[in-house]
Protein backbone atom coordinates (compact mmCIF):
# COMPACT_ATOMS: atom_id res chain seq x y z
CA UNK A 1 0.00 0.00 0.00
CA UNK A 2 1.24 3.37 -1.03
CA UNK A 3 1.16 6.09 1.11
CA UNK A 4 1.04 9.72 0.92
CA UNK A 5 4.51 12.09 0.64
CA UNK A 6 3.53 14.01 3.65
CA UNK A 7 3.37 11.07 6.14
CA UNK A 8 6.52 9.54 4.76
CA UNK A 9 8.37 12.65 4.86
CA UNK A 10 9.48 14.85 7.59
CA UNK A 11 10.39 18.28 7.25
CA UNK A 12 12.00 18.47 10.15
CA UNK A 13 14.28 15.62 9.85
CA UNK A 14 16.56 14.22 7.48
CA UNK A 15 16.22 11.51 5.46
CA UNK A 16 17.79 9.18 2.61
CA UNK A 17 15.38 8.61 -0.53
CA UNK A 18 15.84 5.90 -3.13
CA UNK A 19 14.46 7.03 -6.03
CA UNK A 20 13.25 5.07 -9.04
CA UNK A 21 12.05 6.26 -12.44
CA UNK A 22 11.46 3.15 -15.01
CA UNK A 23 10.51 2.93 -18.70
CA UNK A 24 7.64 1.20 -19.80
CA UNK A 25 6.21 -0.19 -23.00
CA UNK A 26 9.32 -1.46 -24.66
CA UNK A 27 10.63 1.95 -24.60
CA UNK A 28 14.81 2.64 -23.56
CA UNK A 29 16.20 4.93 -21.43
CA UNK A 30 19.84 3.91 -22.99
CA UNK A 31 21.15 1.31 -25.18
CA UNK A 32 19.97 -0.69 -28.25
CA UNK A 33 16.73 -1.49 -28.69
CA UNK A 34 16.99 -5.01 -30.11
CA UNK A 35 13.31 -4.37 -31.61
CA UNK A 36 14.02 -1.94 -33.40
CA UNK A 37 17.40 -1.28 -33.74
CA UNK A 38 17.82 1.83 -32.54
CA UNK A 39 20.27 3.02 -30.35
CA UNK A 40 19.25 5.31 -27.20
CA UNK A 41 23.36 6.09 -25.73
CA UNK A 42 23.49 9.25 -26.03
CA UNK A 43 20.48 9.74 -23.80
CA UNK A 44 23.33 8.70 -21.03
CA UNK A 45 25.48 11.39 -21.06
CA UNK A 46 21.85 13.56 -21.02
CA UNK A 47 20.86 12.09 -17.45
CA UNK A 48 24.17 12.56 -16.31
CA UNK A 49 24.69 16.04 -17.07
CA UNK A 50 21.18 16.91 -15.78
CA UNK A 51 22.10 14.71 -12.77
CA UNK A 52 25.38 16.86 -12.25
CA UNK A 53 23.54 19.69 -12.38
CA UNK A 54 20.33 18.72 -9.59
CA UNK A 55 23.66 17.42 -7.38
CA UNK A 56 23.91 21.39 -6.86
CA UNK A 57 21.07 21.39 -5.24
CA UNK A 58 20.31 17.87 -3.81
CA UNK A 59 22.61 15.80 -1.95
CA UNK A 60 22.84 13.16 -4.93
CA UNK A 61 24.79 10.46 -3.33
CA UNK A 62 24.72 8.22 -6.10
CA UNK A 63 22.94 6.59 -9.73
CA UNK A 64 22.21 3.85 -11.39
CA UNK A 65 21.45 3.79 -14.48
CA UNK A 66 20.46 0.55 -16.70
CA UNK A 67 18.66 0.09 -20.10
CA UNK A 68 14.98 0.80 -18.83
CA UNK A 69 15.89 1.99 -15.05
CA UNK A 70 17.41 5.17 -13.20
CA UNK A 71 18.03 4.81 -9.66
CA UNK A 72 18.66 8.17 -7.48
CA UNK A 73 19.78 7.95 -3.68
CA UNK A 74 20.59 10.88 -1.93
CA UNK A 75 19.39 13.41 1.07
């Protein structure tokens, strides 16, 4: 069961997120698409730059990132 952000959350506190964003209907976030062939790499170096950039702001500890997944953990 899911529950709202403002009973997980804690202003007050800190806290250590995992964050996870996921493609979905045989779509890539990077590599080759063996359907149709297409090649998605250079979306990489896109999330990473944009990632260097929110680590300005966010406490970005680290990131994974696989064909169809990003993972985010960080303060």
């Amino acid at each position: 069961m899911t529950y709202p952000r403002h009973q997980i959350v804690v202003p007050e506190t800190e806290g250590f997120f995992h964050c996870v964003s996921r493609c979905v209907r045989r779509a890539f976030l990077c590599g080759k698409d063996a359907y149709s062939g297409r090649s998605y790499e250079h979306r990489k170096a896109w999330v990473e730059e944009r990632l260097l950039a929110l680590a300005e702001c966010f406490a970005v500890a680290l990131y994974v990132m696989t064909q169809r997944f990003l993972h985010r953990s960080g303060r």
